[in-house]
N, C-alpha and C. Protein backbone atom coordinates (compact mmCIF):
# COMPACT_ATOMS: atom_id res chain seq x y z
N UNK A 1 -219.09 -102.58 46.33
CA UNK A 1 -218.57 -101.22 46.31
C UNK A 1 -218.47 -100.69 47.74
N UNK A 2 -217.53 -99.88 48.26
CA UNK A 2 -217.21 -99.68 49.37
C UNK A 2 -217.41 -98.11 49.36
N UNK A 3 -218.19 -97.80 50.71
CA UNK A 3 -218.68 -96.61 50.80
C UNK A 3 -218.29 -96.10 52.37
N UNK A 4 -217.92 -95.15 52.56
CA UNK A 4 -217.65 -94.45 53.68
C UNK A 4 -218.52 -93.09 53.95
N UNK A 5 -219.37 -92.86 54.25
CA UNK A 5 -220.10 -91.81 54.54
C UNK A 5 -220.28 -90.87 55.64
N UNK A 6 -219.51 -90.04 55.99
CA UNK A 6 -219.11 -89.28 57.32
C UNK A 6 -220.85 -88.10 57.49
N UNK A 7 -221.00 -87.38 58.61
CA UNK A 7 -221.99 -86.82 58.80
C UNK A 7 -222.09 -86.26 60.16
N UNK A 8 -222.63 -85.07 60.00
CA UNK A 8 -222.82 -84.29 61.55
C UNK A 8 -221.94 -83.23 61.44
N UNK A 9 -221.11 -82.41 60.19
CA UNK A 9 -220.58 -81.80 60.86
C UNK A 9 -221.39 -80.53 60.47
N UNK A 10 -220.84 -79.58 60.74
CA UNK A 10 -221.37 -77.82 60.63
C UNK A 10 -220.89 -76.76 61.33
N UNK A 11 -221.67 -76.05 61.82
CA UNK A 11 -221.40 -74.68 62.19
C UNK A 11 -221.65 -74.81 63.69
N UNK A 12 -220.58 -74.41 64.80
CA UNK A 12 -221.12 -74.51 65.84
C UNK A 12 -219.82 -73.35 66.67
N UNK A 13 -220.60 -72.81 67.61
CA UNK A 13 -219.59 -71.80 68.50
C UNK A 13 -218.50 -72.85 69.44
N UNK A 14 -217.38 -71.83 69.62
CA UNK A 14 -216.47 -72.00 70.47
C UNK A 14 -216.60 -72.58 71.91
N UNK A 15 -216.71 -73.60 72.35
CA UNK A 15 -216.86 -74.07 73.97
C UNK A 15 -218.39 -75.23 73.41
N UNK A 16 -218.90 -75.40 72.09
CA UNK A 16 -220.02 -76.17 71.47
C UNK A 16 -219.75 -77.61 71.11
N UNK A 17 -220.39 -78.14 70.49
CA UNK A 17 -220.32 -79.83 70.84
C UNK A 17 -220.76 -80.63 69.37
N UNK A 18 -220.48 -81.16 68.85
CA UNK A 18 -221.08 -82.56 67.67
C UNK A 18 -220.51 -83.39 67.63
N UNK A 19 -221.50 -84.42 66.89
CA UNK A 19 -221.11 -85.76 67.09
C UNK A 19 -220.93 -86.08 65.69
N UNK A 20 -219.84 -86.30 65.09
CA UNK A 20 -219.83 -87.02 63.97
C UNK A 20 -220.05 -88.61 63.63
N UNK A 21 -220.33 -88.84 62.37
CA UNK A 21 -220.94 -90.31 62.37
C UNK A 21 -220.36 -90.97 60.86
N UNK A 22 -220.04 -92.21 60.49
CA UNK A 22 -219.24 -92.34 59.29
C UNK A 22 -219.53 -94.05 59.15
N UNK A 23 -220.67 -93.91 58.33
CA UNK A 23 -221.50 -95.29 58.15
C UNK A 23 -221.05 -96.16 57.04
N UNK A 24 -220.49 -97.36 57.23
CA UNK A 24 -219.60 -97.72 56.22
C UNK A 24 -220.41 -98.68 55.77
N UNK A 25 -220.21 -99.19 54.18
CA UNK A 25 -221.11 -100.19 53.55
C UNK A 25 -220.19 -101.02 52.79
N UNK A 26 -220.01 -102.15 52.44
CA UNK A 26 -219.04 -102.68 51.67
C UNK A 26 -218.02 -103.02 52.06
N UNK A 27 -217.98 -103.21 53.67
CA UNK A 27 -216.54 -103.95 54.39
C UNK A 27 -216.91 -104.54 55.23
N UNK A 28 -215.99 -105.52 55.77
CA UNK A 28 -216.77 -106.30 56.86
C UNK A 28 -215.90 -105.13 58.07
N UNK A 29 -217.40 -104.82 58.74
CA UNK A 29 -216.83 -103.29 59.52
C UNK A 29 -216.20 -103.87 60.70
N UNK A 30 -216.41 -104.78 61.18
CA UNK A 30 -215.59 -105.42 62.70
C UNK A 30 -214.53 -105.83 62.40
N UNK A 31 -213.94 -106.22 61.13
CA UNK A 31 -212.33 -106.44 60.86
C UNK A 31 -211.90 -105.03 60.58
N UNK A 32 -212.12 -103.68 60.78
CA UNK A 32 -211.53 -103.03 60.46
C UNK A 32 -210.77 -102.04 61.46
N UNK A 33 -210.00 -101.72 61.28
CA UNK A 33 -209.46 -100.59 61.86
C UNK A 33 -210.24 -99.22 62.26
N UNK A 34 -210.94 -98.41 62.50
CA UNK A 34 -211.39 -96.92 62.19
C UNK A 34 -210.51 -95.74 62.59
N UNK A 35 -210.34 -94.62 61.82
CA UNK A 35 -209.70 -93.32 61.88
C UNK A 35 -210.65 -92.39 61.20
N UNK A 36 -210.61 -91.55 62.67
CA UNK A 36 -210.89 -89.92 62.11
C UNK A 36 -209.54 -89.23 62.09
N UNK A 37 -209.46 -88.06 60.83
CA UNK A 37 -208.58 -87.17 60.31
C UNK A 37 -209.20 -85.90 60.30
N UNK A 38 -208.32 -85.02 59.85
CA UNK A 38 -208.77 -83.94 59.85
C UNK A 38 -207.88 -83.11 59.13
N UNK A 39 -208.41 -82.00 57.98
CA UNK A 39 -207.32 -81.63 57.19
C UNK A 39 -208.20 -79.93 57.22
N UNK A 40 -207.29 -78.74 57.80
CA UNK A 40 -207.23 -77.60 58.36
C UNK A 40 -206.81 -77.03 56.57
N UNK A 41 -207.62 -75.92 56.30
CA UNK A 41 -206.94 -74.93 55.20
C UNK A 41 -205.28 -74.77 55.11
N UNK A 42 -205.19 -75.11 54.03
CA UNK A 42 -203.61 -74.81 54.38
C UNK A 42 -202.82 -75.55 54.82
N UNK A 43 -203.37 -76.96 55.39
CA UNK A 43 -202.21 -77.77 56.12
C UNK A 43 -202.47 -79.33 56.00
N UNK A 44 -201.58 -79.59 56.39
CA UNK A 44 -201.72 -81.65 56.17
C UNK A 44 -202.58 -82.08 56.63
N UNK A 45 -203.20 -83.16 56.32
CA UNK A 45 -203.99 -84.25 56.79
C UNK A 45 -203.05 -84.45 58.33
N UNK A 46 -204.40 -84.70 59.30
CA UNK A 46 -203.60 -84.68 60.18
C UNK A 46 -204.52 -86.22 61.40
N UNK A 47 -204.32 -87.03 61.62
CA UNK A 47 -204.66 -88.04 62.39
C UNK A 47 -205.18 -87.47 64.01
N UNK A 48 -206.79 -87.91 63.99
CA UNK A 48 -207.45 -87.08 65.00
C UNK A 48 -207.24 -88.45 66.44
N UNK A 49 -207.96 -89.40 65.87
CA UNK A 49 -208.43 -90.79 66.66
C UNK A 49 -208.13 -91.56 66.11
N UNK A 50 -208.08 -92.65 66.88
CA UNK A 50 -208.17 -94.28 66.46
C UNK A 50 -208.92 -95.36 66.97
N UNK A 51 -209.75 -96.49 66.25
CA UNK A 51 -209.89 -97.38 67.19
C UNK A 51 -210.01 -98.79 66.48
N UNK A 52 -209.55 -99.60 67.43
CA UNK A 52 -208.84 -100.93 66.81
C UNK A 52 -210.18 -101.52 66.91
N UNK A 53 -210.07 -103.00 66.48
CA UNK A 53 -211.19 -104.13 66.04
C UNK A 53 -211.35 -103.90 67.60
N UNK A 54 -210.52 -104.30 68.43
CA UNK A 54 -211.08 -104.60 69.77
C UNK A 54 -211.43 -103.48 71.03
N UNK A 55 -211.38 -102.47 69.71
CA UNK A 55 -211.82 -101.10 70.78
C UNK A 55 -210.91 -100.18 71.72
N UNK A 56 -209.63 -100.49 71.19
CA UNK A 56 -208.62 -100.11 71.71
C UNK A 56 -208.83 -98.24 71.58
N UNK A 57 -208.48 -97.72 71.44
CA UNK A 57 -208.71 -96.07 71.77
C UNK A 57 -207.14 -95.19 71.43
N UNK A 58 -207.14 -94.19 70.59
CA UNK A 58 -205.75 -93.44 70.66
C UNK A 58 -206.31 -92.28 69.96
N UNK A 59 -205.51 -90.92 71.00
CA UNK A 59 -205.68 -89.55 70.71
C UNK A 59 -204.75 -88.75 70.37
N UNK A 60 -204.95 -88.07 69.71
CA UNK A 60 -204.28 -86.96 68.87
C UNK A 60 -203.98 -85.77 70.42
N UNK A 61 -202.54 -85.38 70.97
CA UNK A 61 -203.03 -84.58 71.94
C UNK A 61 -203.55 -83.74 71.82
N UNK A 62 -203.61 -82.82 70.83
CA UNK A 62 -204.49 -81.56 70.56
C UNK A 62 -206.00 -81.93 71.29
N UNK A 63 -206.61 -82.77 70.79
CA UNK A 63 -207.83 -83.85 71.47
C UNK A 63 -208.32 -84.33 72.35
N UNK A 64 -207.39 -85.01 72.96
CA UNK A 64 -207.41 -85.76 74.16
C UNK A 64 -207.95 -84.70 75.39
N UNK A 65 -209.19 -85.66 75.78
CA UNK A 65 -209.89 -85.53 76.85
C UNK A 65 -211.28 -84.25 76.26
N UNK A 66 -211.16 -84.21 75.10
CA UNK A 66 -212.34 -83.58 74.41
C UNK A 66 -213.44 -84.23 73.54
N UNK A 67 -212.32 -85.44 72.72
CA UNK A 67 -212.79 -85.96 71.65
C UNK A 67 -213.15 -87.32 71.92
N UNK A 68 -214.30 -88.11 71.46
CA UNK A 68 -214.07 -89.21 72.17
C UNK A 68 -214.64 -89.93 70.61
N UNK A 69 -213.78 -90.88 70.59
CA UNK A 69 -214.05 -92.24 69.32
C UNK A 69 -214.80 -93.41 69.45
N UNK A 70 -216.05 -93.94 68.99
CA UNK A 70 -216.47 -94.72 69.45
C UNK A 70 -217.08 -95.71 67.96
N UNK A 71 -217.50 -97.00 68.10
CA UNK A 71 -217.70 -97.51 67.30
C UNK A 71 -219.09 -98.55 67.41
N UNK A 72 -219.96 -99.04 66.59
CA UNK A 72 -220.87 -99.27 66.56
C UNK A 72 -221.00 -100.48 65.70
N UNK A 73 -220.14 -101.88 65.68
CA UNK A 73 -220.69 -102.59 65.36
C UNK A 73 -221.53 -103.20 64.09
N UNK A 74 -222.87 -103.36 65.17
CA UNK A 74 -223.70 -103.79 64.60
C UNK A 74 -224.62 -103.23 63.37
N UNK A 75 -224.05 -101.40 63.99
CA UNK A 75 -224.27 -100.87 62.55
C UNK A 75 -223.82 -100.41 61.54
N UNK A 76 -222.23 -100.40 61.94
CA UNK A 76 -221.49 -100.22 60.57
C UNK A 76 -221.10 -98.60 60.49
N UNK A 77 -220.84 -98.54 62.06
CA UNK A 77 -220.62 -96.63 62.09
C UNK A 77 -219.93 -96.80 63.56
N UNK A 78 -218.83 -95.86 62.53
CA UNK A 78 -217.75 -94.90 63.97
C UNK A 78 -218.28 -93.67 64.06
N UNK A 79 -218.27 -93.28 65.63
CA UNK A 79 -218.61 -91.93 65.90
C UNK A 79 -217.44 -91.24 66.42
N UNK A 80 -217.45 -89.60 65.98
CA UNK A 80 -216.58 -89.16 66.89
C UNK A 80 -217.43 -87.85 67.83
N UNK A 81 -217.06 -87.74 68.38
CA UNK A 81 -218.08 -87.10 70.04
C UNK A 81 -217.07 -85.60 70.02
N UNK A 82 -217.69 -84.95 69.65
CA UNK A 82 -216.57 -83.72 70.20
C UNK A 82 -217.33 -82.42 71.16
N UNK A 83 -216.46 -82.39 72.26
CA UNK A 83 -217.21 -81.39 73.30
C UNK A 83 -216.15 -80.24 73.30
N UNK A 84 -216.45 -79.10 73.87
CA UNK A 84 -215.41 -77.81 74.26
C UNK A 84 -214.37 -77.85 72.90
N UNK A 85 -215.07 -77.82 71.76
CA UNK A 85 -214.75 -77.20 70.46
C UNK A 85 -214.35 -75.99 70.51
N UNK A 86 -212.99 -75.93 69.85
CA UNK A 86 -211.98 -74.85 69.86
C UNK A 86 -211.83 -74.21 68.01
N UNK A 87 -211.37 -73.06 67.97
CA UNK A 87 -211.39 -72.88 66.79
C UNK A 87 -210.29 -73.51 65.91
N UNK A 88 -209.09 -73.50 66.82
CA UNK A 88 -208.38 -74.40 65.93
C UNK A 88 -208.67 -76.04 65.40
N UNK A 89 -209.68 -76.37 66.01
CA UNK A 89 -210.82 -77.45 65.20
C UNK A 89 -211.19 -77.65 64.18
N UNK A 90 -211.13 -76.20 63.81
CA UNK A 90 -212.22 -76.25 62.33
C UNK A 90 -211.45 -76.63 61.21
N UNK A 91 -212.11 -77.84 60.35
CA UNK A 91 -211.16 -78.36 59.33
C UNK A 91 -212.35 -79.60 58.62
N UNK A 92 -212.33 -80.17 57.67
CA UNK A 92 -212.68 -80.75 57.00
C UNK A 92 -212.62 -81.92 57.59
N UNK A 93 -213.12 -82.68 58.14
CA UNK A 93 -213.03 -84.18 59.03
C UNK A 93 -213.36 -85.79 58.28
N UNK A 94 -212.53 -86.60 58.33
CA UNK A 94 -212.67 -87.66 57.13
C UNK A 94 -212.50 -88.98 58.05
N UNK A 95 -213.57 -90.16 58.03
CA UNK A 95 -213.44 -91.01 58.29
C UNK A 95 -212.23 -91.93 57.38
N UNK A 96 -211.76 -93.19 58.28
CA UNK A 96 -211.01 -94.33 57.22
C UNK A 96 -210.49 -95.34 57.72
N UNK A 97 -211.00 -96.37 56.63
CA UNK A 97 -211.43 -97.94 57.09
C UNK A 97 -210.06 -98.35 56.69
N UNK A 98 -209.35 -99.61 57.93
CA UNK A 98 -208.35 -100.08 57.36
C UNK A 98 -208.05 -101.41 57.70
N UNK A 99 -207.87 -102.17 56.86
CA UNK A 99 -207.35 -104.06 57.29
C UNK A 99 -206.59 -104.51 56.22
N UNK A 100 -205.85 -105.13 57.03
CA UNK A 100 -204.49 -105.48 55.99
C UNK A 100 -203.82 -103.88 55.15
N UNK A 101 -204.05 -104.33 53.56
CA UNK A 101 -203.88 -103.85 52.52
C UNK A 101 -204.41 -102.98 52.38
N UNK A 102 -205.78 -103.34 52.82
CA UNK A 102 -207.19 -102.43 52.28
C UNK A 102 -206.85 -101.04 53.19
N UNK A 103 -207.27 -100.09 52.43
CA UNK A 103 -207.44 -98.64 52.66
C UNK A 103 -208.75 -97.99 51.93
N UNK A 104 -209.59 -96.84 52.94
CA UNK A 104 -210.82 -96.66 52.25
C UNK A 104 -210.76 -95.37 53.19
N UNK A 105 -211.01 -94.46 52.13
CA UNK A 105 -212.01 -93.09 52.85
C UNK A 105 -212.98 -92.77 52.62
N UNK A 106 -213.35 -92.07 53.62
CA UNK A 106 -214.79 -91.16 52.96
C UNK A 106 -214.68 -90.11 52.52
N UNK A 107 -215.92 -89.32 51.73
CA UNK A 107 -215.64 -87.47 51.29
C UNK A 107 -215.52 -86.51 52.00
N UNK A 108 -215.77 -86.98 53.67
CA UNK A 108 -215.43 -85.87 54.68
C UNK A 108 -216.44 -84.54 55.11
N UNK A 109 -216.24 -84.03 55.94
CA UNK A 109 -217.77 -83.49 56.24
C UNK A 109 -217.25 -82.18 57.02
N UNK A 110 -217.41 -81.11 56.56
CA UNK A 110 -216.88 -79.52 56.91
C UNK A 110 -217.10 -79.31 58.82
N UNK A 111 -216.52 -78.63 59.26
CA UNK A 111 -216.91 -78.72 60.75
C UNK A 111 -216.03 -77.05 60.95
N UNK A 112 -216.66 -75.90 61.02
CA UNK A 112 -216.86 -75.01 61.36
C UNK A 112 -217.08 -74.14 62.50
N UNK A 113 -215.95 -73.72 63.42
CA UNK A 113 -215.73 -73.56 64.97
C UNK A 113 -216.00 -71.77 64.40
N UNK A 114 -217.02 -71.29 65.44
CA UNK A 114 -216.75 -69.41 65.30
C UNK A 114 -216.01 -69.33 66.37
N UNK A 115 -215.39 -68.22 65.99
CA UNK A 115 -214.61 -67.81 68.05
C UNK A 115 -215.65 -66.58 68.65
């Protein structure tokens, strides 16, 4: 059974910082692809980060040079790093595993910017 489990997000002020975390069980996690998303009240799913098997790196510009994607291997978890959090941030944030065919999300984890 394949599990995606995202974590870290919450309540944090404007110019504030978290690290999200999205611990996957049930895939072989080094063949996979990783993506953070992010889906705002009211609006589309929207593609935050990326990072390939070999660690390759791609940003959403809204993002770029705030957000940083990182991956972990040996334990089966992508992180995403977010510093100088803006309110247009705030949105529901969803990890997702991908190789080949296979597609997998997680339930996503609230992330809450005050201005």
């Amino acid at each position: 059974q394949v599990q995606l489990v995202e974590s870290g997000g919450g309540l944090v002020q404007a110019g504030g910082s978290l690290n999200l975390s999205c611990a996957a069980s049930g895939i072989i996690f080094s063949n996979n692809a990783m993506d953070w998303y992010r889906q705002a009240p009211g609006k589309q799913r929207e593609l935050v980060a990326t990072i390939t098997t070999a660690g390759v790196t791609i940003y959403a510009d809204s993002v770029k040079g705030r957000f940083t994607i990182s991956r972990d291997n040996a334990k089966n978890t992508v992180y995403l790093q977010m510093n100088n959090l803006k309110f247009e941030d705030r949105a529901v944030y969803y990890c997702r595993a991908r190789w080949g065919r296979y597609d997998y999300w997680g339930q996503g984890t609230p992330v809450t910017v005050s201005s």
